[in-house]
Protein backbone atom coordinates (compact mmCIF):
# COMPACT_ATOMS: atom_id res chain seq x y z
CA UNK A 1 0.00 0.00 0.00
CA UNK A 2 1.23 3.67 -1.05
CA UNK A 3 2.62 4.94 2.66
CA UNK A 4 1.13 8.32 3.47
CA UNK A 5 4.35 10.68 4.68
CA UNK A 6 4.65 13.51 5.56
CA UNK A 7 5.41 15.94 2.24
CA UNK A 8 6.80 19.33 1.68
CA UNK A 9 3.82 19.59 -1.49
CA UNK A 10 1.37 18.66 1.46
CA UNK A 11 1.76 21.42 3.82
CA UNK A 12 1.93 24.42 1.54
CA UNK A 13 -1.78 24.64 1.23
CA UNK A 14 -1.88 25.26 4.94
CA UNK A 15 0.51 27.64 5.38
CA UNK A 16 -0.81 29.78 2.33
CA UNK A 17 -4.05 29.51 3.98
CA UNK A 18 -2.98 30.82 7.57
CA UNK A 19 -0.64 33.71 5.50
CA UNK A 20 -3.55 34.83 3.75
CA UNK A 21 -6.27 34.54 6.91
CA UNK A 22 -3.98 36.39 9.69
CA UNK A 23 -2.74 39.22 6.43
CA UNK A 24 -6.43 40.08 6.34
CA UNK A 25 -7.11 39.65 10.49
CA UNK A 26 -4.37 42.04 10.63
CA UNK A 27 -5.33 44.89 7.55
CA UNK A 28 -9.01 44.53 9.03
CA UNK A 29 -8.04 45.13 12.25
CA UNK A 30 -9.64 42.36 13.45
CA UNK A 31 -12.99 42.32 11.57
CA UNK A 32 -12.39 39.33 10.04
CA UNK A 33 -12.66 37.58 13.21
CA UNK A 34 -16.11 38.61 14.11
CA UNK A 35 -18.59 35.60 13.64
CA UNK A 36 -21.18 37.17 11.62
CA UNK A 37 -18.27 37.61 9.05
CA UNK A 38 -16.83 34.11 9.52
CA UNK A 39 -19.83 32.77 9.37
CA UNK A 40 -20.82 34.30 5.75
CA UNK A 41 -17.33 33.01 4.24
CA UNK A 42 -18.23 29.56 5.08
CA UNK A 43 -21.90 30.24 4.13
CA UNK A 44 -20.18 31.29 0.52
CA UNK A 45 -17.86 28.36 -0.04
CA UNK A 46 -20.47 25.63 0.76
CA UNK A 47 -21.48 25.64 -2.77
CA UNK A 48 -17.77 25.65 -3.89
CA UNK A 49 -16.35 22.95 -1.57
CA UNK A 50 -19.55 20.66 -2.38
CA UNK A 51 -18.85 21.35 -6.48
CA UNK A 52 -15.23 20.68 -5.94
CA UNK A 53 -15.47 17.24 -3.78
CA UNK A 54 -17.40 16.09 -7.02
CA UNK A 55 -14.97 17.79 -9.40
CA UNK A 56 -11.62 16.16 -7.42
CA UNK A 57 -12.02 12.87 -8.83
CA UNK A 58 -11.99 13.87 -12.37
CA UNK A 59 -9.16 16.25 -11.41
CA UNK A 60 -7.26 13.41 -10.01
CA UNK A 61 -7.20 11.49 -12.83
CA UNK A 62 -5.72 14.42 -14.87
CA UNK A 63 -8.58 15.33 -16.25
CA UNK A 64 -11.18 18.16 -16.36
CA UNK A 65 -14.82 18.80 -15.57
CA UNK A 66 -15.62 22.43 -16.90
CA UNK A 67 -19.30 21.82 -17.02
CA UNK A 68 -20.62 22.36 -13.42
CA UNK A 69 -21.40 25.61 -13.57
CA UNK A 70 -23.56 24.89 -16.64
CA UNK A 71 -24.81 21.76 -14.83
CA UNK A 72 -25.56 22.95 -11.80
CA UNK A 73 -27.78 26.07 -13.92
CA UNK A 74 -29.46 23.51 -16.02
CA UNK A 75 -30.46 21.16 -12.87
CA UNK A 76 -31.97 23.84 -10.82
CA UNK A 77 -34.23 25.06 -13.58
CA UNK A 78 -35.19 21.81 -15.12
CA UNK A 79 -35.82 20.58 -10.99
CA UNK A 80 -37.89 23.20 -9.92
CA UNK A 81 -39.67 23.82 -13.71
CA UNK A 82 -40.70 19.75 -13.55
CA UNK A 83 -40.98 20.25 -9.23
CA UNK A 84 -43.97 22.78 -10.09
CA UNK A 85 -45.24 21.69 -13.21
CA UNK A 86 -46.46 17.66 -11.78
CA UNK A 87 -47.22 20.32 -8.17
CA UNK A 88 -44.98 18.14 -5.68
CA UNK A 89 -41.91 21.21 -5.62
CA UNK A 90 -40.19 18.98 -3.03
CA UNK A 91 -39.92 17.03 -5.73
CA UNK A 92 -36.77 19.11 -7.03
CA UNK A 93 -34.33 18.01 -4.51
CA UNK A 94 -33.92 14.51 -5.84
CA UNK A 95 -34.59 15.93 -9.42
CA UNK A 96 -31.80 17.86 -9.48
CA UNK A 97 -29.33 15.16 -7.98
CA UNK A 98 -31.01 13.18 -10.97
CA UNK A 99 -30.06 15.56 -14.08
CA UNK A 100 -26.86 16.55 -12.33
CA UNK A 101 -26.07 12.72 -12.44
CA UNK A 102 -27.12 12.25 -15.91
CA UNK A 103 -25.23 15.06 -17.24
CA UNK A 104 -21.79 13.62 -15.55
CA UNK A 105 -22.98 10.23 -16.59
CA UNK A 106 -22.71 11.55 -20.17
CA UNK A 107 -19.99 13.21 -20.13
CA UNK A 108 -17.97 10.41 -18.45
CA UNK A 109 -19.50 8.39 -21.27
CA UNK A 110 -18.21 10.98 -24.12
CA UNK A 111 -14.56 11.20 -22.61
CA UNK A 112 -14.19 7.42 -21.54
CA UNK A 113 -15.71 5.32 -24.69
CA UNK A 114 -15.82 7.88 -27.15
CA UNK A 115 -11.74 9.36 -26.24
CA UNK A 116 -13.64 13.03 -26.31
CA UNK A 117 -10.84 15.10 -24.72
CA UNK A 118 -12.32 16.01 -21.24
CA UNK A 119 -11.08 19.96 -22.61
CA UNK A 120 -12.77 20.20 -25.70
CA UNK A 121 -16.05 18.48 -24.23
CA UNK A 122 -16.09 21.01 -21.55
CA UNK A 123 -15.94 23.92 -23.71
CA UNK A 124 -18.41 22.15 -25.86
CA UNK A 125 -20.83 22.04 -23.34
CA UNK A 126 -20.20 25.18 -21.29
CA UNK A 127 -20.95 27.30 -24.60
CA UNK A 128 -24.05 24.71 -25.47
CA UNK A 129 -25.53 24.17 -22.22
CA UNK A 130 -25.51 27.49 -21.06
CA UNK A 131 -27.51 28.38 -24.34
CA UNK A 132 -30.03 26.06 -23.08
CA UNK A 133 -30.18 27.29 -20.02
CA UNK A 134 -31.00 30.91 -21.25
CA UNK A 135 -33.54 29.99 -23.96
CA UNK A 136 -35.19 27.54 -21.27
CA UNK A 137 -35.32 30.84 -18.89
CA UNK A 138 -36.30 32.89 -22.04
CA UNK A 139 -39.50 30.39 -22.68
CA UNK A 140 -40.90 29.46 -18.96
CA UNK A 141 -39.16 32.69 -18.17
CA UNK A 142 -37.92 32.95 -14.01
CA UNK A 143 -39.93 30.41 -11.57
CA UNK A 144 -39.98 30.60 -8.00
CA UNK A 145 -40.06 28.33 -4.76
CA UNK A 146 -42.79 28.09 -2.14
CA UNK A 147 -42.75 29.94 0.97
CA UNK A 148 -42.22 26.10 2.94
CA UNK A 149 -39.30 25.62 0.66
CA UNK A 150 -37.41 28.88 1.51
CA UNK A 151 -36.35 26.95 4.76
CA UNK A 152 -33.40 25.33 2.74
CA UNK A 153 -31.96 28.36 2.59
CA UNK A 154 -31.69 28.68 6.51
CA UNK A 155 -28.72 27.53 8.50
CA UNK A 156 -30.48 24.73 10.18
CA UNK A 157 -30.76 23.13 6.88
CA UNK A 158 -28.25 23.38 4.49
CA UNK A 159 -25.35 23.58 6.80
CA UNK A 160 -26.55 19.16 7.74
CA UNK A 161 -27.22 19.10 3.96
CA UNK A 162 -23.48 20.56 3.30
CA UNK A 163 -22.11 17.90 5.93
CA UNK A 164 -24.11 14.97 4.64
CA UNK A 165 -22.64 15.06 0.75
CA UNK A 166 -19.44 16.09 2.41
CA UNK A 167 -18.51 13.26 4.65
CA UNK A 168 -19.83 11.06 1.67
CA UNK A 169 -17.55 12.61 -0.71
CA UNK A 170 -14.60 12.06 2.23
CA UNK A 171 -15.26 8.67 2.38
CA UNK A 172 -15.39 7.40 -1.43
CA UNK A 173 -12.28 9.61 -2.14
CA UNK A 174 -10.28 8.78 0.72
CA UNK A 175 -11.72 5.04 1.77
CA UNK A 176 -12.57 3.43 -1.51
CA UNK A 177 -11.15 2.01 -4.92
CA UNK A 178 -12.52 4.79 -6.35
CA UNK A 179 -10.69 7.29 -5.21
CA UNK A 180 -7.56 5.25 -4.71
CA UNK A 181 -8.22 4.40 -8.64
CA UNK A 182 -8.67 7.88 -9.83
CA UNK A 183 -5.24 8.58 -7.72
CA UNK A 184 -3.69 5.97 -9.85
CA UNK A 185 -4.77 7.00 -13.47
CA UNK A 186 -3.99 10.40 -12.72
CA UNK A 187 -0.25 9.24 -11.82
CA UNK A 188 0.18 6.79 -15.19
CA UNK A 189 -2.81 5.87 -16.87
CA UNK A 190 -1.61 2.96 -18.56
CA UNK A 191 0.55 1.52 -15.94
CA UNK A 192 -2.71 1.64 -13.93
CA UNK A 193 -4.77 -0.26 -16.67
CA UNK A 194 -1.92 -2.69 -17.35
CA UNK A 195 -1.94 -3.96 -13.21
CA UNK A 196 -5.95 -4.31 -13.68
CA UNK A 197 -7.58 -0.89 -13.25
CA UNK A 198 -11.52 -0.66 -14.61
CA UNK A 199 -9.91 2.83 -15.77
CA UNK A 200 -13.11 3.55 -18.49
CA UNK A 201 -15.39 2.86 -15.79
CA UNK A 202 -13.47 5.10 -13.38
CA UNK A 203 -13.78 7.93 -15.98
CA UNK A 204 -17.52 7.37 -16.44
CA UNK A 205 -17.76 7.56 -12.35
CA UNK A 206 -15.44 10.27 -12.38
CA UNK A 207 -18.05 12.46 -13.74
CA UNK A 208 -20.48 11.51 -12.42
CA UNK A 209 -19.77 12.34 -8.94
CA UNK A 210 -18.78 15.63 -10.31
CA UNK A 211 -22.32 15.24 -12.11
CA UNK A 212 -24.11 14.47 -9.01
CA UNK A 213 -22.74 17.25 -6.62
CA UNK A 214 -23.20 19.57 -9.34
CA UNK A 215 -27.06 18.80 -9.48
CA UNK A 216 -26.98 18.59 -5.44
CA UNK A 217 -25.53 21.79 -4.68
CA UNK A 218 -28.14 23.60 -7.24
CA UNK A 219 -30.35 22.91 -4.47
CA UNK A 220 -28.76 25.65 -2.27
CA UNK A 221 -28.10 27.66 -5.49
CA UNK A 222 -31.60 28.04 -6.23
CA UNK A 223 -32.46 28.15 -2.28
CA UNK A 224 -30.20 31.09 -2.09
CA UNK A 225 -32.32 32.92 -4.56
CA UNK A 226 -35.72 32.03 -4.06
CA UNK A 227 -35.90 30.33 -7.50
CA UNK A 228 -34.03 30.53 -10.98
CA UNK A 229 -32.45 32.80 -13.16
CA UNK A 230 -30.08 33.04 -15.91
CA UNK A 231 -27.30 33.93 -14.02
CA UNK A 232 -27.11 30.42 -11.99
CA UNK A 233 -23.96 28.80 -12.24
CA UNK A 234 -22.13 31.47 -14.07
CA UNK A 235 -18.54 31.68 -13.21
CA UNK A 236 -18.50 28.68 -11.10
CA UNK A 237 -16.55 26.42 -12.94
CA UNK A 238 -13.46 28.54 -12.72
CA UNK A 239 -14.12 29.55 -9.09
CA UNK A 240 -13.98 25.81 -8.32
CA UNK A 241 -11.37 24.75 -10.71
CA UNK A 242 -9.48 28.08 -9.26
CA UNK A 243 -9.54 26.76 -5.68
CA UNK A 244 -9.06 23.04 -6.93
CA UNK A 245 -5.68 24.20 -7.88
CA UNK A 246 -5.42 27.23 -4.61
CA UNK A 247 -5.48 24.65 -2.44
CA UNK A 248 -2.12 22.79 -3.69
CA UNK A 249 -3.73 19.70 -6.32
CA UNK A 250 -1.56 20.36 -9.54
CA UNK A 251 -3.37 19.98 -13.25
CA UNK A 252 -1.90 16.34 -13.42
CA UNK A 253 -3.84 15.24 -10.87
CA UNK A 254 -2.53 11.91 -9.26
CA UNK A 255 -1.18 11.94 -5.59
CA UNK A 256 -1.31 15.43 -5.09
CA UNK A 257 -5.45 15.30 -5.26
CA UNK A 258 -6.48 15.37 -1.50
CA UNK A 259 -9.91 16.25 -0.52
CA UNK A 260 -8.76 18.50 2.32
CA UNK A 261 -7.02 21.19 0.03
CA UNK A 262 -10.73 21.73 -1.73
CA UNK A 263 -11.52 23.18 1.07
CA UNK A 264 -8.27 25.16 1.75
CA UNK A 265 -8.55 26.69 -1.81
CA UNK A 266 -12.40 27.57 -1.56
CA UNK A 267 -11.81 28.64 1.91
CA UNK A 268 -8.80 30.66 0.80
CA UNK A 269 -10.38 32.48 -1.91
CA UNK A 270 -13.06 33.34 -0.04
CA UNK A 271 -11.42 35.10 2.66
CA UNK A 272 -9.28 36.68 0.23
CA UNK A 273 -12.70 38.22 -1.29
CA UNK A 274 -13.95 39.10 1.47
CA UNK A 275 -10.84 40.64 2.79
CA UNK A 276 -10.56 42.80 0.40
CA UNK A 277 -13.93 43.83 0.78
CA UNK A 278 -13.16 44.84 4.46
CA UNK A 279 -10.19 47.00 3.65
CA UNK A 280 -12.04 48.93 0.91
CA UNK A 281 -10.18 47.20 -2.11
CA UNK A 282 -13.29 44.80 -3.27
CA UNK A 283 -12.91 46.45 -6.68
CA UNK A 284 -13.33 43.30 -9.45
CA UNK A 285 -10.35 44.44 -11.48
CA UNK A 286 -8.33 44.46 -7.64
CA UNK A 287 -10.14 41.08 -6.59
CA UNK A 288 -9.17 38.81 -9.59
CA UNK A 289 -5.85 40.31 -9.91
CA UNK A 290 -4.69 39.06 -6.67
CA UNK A 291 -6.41 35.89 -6.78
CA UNK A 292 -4.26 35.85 -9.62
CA UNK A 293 -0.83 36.40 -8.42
CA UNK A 294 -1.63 34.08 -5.32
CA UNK A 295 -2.73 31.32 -7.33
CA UNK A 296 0.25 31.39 -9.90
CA UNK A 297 2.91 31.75 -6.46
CA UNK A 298 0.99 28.53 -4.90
CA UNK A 299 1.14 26.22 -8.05
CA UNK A 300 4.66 27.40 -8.36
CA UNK A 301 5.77 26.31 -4.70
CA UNK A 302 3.74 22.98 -5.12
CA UNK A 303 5.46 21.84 -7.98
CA UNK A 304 8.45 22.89 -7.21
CA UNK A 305 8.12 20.71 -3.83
CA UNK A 306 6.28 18.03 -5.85
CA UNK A 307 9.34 16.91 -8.31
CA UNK A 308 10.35 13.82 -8.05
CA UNK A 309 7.74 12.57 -5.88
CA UNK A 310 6.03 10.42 -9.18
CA UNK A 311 4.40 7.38 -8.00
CA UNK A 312 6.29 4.28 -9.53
CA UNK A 313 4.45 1.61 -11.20
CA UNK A 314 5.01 -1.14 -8.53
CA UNK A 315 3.42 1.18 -5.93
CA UNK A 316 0.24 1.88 -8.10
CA UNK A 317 0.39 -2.38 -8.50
CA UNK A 318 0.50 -2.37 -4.68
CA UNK A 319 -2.31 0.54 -4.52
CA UNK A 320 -4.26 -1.99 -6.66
CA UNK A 321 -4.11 -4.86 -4.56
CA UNK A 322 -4.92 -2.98 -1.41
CA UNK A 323 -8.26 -1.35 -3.11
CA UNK A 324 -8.99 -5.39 -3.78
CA UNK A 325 -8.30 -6.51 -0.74
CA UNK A 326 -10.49 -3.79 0.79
């Protein structure tokens, strides 16, 4: 089994985290402690972390999943259109988990069996699907929740529903052959198939955990707003890829994916947003530029620590033969 030690690649996340948190404690002269404020930068990564924990596995296998922010758009509007239309609107919850899932399903489907690079098919589908979207908005035009339903969007609720798809994500990623699996293609793909890897049906679960947290976390999107728009989604697919990558998990995927530094990077970003917003700098132009520059200094550091640390084949065997035995 690969032997979990301690790595220099590991800890960087961490400490860019804490530099960035106690820079802005300090310029905001404390304001960033408060809890009202703490508690809204958590309340504004839940549906980043939850998108990203889906996203991680495809990540990890060196690929890429550029589609849920377009997913995530085109479940909430198809849940609650169908929710209201048959009159159960509860009914969206597992409607959206469903079309999420379907989406990934077929896009795992295009990129595993039909060698559609995971890029192109992203691209593809963020310009397509987000067409969709907007003509489906243009035609029923913006729906709307029930009054019983707005209590999704209250603390009570979606901070269980946040740690209920969390701790599942946790587990498969970190306890099962499918994460241990994705960990493996994303090192050497054929080395990983050649010792007995299922690697196209890894691909086609890939994305569709990435699928299925996209459609589940357009519950809180559309909680957040009462209902549907256009604008769902937009921009979400490189806030999530963007703290994918913040948080220390390099393009190749492989070992460095790690569930923990999804949150790091959302977390990170977050704080950096909001930081700025404290010290009178929230200007957009400001905002990304930093992001920016922070994200390009962090991926830099990481692979600098990461070289050399390539899995060899006989440990992805031995990987293999643990997720068997397990």
């Amino acid at each position: 089994m690969m032997k979990n030690r301690f790595k220099a690649a590991d800890i960087i996340p961490f400490i860019s985290f804490v530099a960035i948190f106690v820079f802005f404690t300090i310029a905001s002269k404390g304001a960033m402690l408060s809890a009202f404020n703490l508690s809204i930068i958590l309340d504004q990564s839940m549906i980043t972390i939850i998108v990203g924990c889906g996203v991680l596995f495809v990540i990890a296998q060196g690929s890429t999943d550029m589609t849920i922010g377009v997913n995530l758009g085109l479940s909430g509007v198809l849940a609650v259109h169908v929710g209201l239309a048959i009159g159960h609107p509860w009914a969206m919850l597992p409607l959206a988990c469903i079309f999420g899932l379907i989406v990934g399903i077929i896009n795992g489907f295009l990129v595993a069996k039909c060698k559609v690079p995971s890029f192109m098919l992203s691209i593809a589908e963020l310009i397509g699907i987000r067409g969709l979207i907007n003509y489906i908005q243009t035609v029923i035009s913006a729906e709307y929740i029930t009054n019983e339903m707005r209590v999704l969007n209250t603390s009570a609720v979606k901070i269980p529903m946040f740690i209920a798809i969390v701790v599942i994500m946790i587990y498969i990623f970190e306890f099962t052959k499918i994460g241990r699996y994705s960990r493996a293609i994303g090192e050497n793909e054929t080395t990983a198939r050649f010792v007995g890897v299922p690697v196209d049906l890894m691909k086609i679960t890939a994305f569709a955990l990435s699928g299925l947290c996209a459609g589940y976390a357009s519950i809180l999107a559309v909680a957040q707003i009462n209902g549907t728009n256009m604008q769902m989604g937009v921009f979400l697919e490189m806030k999530t890829v963007m703290a994918i990558f913040f948080g220390g998990v390099l393009v190749t995927g492989g070992a460095s994916a790690k569930i923990y530094k999804v949150f790091l990077g959302a977390l990170s970003i977050q704080i950096i947003i909001n930081g700025l917003g404290l010290i009178g700098k929230s200007a957009t132009q400001i905002q990304q530029s930093v992001e920016g520059v922070l994200l390009l200094l962090v991926l830099f550091i990481t692979m600098m620590a990461s070289r050399g640390r390539k899995i060899k084949p006989k440990e992805i065997e031995e990987e293999e033969k643990a997720a068997v035995q397990g």
